[in-house]
PDB file of N, CA and C in Angstrom:
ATOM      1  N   UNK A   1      47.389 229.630   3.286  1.00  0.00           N
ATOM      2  CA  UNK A   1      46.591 230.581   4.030  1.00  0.00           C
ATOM      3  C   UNK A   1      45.428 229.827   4.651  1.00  0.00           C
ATOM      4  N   UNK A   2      44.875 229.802   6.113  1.00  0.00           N
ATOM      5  CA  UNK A   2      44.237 229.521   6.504  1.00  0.00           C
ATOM      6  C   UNK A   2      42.703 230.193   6.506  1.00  0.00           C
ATOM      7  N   UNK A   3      41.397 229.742   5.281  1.00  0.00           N
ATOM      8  CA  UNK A   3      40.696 230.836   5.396  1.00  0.00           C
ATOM      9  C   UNK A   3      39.333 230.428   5.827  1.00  0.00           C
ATOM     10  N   UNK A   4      39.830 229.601   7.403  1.00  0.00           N
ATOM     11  CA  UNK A   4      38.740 229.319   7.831  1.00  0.00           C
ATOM     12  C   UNK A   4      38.849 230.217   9.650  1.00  0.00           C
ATOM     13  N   UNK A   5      40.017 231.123   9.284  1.00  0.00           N
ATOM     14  CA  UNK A   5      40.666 231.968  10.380  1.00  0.00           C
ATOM     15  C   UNK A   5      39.203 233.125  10.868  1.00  0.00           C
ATOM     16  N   UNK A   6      39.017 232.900  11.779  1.00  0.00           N
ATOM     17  CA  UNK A   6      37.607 233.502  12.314  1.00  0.00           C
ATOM     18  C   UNK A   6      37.304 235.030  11.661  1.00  0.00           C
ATOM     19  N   UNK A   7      38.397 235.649  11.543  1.00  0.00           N
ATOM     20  CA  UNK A   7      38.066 237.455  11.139  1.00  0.00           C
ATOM     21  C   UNK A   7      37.771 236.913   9.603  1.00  0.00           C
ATOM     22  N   UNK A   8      38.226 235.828   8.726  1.00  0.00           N
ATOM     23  CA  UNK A   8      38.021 235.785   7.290  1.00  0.00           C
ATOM     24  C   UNK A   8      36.473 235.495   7.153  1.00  0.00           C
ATOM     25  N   UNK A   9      35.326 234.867   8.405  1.00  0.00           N
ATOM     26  CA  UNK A   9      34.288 234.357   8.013  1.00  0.00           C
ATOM     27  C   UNK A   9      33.660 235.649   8.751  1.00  0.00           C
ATOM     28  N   UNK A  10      33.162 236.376   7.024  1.00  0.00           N
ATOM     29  CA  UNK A  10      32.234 237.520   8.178  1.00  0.00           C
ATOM     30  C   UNK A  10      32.332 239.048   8.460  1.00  0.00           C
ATOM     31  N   UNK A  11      33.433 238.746   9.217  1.00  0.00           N
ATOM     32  CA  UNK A  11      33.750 239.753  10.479  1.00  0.00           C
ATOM     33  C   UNK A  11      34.256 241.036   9.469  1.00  0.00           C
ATOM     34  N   UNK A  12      34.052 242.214   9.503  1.00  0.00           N
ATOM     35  CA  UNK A  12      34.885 243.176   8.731  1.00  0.00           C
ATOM     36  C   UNK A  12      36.123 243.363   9.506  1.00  0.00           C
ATOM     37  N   UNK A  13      37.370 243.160   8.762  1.00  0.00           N
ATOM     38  CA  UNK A  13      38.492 243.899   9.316  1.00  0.00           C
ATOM     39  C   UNK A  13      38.857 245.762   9.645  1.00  0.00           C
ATOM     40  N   UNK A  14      39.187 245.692  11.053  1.00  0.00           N
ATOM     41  CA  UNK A  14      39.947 246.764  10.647  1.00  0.00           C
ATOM     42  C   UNK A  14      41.153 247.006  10.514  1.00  0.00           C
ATOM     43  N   UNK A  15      41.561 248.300  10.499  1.00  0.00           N
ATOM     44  CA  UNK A  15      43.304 247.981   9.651  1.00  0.00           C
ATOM     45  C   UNK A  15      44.202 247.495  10.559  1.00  0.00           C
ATOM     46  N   UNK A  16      44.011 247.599  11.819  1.00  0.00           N
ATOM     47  CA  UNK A  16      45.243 247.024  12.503  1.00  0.00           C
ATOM     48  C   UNK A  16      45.040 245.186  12.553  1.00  0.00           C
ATOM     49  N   UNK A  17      43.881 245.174  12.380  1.00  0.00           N
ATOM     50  CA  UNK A  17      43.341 243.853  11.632  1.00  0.00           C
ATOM     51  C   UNK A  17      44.264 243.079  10.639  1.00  0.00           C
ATOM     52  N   UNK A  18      44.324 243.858   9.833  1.00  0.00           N
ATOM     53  CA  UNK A  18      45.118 243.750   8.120  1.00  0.00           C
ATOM     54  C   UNK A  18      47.146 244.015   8.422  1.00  0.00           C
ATOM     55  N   UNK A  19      47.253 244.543   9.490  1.00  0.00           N
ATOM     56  CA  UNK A  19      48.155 244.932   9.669  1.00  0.00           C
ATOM     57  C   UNK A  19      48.882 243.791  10.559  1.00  0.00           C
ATOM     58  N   UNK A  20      47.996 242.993  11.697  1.00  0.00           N
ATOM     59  CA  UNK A  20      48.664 242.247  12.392  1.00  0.00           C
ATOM     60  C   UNK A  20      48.128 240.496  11.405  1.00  0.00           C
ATOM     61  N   UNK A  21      47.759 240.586  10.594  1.00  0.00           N
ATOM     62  CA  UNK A  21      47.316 239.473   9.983  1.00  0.00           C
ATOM     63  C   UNK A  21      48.319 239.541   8.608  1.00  0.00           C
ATOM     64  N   UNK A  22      48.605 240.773   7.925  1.00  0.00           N
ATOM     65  CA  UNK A  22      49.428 240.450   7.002  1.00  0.00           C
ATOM     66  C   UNK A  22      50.980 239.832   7.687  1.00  0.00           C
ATOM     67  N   UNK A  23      51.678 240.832   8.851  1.00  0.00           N
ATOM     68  CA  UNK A  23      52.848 240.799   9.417  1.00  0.00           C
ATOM     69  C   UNK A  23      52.949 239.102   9.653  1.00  0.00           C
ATOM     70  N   UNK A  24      51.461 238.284  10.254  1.00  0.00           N
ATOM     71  CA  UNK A  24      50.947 236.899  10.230  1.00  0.00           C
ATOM     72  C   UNK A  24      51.773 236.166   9.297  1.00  0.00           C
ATOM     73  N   UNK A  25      50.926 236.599   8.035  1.00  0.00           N
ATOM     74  CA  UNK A  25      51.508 235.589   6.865  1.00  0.00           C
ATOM     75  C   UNK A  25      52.716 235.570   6.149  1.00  0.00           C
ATOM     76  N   UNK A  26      53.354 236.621   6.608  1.00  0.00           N
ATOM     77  CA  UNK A  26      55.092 236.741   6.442  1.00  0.00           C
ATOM     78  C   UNK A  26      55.463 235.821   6.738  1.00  0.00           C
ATOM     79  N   UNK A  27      55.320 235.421   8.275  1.00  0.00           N
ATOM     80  CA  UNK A  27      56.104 234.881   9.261  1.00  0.00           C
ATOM     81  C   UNK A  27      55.224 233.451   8.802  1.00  0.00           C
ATOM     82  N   UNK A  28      54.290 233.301   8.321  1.00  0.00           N
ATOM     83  CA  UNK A  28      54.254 231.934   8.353  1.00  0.00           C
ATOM     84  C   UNK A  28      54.837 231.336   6.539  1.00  0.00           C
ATOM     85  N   UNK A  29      55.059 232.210   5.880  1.00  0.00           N
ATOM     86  CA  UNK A  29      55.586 231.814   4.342  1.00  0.00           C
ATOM     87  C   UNK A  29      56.745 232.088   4.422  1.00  0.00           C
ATOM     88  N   UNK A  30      57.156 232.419   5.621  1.00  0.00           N
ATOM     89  CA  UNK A  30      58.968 232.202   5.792  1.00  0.00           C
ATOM     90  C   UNK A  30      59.112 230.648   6.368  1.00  0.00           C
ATOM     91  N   UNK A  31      58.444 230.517   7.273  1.00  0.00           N
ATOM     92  CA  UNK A  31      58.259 228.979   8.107  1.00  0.00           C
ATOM     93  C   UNK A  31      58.359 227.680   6.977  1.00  0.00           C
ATOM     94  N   UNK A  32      57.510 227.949   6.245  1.00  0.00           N
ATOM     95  CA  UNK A  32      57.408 227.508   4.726  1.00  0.00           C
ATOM     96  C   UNK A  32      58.152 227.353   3.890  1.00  0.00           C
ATOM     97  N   UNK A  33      59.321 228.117   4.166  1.00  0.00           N
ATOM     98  CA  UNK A  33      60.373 228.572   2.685  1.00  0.00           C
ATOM     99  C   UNK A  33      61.591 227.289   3.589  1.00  0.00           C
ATOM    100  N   UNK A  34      61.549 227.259   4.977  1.00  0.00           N
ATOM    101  CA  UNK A  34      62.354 226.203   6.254  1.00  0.00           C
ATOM    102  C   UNK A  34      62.079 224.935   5.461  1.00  0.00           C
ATOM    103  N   UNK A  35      60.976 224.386   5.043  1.00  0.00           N
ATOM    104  CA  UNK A  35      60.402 223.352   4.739  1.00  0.00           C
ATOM    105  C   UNK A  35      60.178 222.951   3.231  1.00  0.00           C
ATOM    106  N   UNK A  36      60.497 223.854   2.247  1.00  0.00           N
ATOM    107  CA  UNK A  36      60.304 223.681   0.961  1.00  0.00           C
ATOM    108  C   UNK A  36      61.553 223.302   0.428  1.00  0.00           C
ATOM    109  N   UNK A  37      61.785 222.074  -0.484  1.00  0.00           N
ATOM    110  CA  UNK A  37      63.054 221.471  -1.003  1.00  0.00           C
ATOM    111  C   UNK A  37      63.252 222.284  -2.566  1.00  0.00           C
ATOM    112  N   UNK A  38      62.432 222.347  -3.075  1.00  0.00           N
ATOM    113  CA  UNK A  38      62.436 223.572  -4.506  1.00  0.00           C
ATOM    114  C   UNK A  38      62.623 224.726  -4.270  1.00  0.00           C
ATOM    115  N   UNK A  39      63.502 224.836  -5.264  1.00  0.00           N
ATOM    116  CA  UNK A  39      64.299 226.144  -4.595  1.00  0.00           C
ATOM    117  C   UNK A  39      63.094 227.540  -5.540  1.00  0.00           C
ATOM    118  N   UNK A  40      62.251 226.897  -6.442  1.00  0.00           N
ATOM    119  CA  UNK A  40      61.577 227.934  -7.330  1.00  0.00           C
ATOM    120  C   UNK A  40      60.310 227.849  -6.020  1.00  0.00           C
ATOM    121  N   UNK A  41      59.892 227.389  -5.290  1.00  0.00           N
ATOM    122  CA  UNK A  41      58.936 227.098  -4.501  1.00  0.00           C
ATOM    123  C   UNK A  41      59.391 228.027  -3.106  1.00  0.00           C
ATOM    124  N   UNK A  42      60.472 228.384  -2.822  1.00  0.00           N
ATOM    125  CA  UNK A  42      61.117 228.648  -1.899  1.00  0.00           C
ATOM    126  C   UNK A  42      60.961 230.634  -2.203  1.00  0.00           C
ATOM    127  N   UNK A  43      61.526 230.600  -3.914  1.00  0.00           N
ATOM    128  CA  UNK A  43      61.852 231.654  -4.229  1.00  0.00           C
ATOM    129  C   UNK A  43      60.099 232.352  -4.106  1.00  0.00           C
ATOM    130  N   UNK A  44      59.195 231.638  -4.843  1.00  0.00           N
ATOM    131  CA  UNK A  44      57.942 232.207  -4.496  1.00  0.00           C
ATOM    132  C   UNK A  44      57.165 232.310  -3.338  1.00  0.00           C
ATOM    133  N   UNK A  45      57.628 231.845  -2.070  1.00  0.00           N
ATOM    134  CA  UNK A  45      57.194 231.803  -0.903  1.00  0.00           C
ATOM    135  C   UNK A  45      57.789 232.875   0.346  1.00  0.00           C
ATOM    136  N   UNK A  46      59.254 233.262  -0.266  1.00  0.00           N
ATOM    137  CA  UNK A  46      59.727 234.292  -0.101  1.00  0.00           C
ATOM    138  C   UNK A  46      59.199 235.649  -0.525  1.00  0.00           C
ATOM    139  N   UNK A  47      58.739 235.777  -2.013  1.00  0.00           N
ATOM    140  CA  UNK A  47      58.288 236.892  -2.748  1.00  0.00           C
ATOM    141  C   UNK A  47      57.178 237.172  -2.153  1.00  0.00           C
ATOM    142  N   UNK A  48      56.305 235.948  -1.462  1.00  0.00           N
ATOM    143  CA  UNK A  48      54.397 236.134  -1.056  1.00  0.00           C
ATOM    144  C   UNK A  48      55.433 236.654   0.385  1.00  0.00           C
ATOM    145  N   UNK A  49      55.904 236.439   1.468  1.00  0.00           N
ATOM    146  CA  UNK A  49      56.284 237.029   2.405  1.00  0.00           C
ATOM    147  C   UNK A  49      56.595 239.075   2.426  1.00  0.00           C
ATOM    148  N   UNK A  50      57.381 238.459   1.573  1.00  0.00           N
ATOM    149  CA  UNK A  50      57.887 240.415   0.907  1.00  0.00           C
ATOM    150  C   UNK A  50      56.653 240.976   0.872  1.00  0.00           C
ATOM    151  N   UNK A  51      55.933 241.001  -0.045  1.00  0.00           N
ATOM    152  CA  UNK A  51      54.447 241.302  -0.509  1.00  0.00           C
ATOM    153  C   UNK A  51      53.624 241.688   0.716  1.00  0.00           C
ATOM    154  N   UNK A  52      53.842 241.294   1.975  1.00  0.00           N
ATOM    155  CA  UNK A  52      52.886 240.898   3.059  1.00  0.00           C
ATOM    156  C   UNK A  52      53.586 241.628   3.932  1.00  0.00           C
ATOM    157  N   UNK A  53      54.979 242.210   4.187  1.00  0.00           N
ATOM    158  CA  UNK A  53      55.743 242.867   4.425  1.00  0.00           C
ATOM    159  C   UNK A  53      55.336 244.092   4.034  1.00  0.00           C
ATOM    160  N   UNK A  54      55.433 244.206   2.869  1.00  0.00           N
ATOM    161  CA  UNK A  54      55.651 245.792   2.335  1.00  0.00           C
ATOM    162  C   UNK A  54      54.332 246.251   2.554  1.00  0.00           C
ATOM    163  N   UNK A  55      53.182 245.139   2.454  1.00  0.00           N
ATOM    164  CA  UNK A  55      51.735 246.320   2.924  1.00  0.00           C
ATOM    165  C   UNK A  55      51.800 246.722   4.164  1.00  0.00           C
ATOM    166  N   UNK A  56      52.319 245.600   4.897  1.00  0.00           N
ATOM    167  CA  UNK A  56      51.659 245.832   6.136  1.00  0.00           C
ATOM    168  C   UNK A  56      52.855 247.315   6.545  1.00  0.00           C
ATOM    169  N   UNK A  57      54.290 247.255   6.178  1.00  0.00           N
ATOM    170  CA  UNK A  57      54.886 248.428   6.111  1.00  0.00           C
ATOM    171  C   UNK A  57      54.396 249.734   5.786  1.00  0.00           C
ATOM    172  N   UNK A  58      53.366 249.766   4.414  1.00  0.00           N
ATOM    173  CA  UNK A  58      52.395 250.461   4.168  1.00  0.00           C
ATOM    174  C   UNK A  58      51.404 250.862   4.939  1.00  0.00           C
ATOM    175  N   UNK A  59      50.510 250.118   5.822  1.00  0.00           N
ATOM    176  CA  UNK A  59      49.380 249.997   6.701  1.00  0.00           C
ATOM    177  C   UNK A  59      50.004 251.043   7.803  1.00  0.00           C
ATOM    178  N   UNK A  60      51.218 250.202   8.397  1.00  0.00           N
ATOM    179  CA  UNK A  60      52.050 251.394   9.192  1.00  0.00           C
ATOM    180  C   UNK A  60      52.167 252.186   9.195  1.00  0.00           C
ATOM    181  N   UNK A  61      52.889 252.627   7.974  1.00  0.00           N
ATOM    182  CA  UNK A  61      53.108 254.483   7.745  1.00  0.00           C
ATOM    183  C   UNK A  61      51.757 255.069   7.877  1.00  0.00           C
ATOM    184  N   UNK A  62      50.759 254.467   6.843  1.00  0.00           N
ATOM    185  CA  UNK A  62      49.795 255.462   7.590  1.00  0.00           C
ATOM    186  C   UNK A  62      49.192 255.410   8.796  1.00  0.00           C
ATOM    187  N   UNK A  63      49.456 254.633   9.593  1.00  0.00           N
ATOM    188  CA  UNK A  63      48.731 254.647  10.613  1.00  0.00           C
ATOM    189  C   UNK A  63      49.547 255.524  11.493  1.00  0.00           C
ATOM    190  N   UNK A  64      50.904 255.781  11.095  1.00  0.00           N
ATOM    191  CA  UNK A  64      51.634 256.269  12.315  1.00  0.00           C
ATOM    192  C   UNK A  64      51.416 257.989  11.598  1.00  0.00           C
ATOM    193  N   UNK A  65      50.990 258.011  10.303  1.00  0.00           N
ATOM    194  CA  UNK A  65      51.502 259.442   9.756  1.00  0.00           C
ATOM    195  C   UNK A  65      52.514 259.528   9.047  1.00  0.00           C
ATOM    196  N   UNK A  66      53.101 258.500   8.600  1.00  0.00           N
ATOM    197  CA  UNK A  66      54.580 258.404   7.990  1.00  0.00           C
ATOM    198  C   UNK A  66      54.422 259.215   6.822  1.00  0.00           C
ATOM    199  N   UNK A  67      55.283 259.759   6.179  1.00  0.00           N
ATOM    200  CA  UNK A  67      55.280 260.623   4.444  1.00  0.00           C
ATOM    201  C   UNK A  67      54.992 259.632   3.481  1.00  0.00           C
ATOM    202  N   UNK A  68      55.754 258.451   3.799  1.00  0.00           N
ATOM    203  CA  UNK A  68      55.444 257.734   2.127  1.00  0.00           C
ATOM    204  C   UNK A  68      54.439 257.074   1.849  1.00  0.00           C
ATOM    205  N   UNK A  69      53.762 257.401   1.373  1.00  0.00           N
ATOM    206  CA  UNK A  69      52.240 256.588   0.846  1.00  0.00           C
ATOM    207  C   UNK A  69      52.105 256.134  -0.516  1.00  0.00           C
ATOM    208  N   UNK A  70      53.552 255.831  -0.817  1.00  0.00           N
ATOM    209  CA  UNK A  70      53.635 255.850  -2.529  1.00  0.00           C
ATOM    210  C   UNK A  70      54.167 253.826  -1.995  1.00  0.00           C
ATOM    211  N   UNK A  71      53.451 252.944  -2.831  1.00  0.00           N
ATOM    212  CA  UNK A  71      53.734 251.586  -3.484  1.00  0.00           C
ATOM    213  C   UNK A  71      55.453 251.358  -3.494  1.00  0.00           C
ATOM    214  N   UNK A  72      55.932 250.303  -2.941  1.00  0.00           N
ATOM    215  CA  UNK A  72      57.184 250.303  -2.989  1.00  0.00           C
ATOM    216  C   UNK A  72      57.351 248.961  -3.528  1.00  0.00           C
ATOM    217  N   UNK A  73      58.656 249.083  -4.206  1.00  0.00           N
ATOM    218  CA  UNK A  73      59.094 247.013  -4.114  1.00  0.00           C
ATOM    219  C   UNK A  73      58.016 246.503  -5.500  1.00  0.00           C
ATOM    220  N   UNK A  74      58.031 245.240  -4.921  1.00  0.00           N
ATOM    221  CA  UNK A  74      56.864 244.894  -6.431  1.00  0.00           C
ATOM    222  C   UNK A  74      55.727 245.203  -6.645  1.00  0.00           C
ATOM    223  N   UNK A  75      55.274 245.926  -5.933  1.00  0.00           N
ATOM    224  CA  UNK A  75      53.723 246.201  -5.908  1.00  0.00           C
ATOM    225  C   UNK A  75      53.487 247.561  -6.711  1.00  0.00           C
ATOM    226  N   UNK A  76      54.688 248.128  -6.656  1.00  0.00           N
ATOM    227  CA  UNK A  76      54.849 249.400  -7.332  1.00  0.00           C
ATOM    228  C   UNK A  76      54.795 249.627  -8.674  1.00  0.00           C
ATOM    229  N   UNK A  77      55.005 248.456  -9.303  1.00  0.00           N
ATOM    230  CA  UNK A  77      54.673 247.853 -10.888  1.00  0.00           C
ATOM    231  C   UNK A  77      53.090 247.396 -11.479  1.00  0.00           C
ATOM    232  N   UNK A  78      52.583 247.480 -10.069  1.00  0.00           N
ATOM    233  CA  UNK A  78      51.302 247.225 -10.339  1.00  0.00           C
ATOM    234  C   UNK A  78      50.653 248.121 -10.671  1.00  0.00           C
ATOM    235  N   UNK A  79      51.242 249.429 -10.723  1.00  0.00           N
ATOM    236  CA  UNK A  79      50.336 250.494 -11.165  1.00  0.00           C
ATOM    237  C   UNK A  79      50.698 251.202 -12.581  1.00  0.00           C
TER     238      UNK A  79
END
């Protein structure tokens, strides 16, 4: 994660903020998973992608009004 990324120093996010910055780090811990020879390194770089996925999937629904506002996937264990 890059956290010298200008909105991290400072700046308050807003959600479409969080929304086009998580969808971000998907796509760059997939790029990552291209380049990783461990396959347990691969498997956890995949899981941080998912994770970054499913909020920002989250962020979505509500932003569009969607029904489900309930935790899905692994995050859903967190509660």
């Amino acid at each position: 994660m890059d956290c010298d990324h200008s909105k991290l120093n400072g700046t308050v996010f807003g959600i479409h903020d969080w929304l086009d910055y998580l969808q971000s780090q998907a796509a760059v811990y997939r790029k990552l998973v291209e380049r990783a020879d461990d396959p347990f390194i691969k498997t956890e770089l995949l899981a941080l992608a998912s994770v970054c996925d499913e909020i920002a999937d989250n962020i979505e629904d509500h932003l569009t009004g969607g029904e489900d506002h309930a935790p899905r996937g692994p995050l859903s264990r967190l509660s």
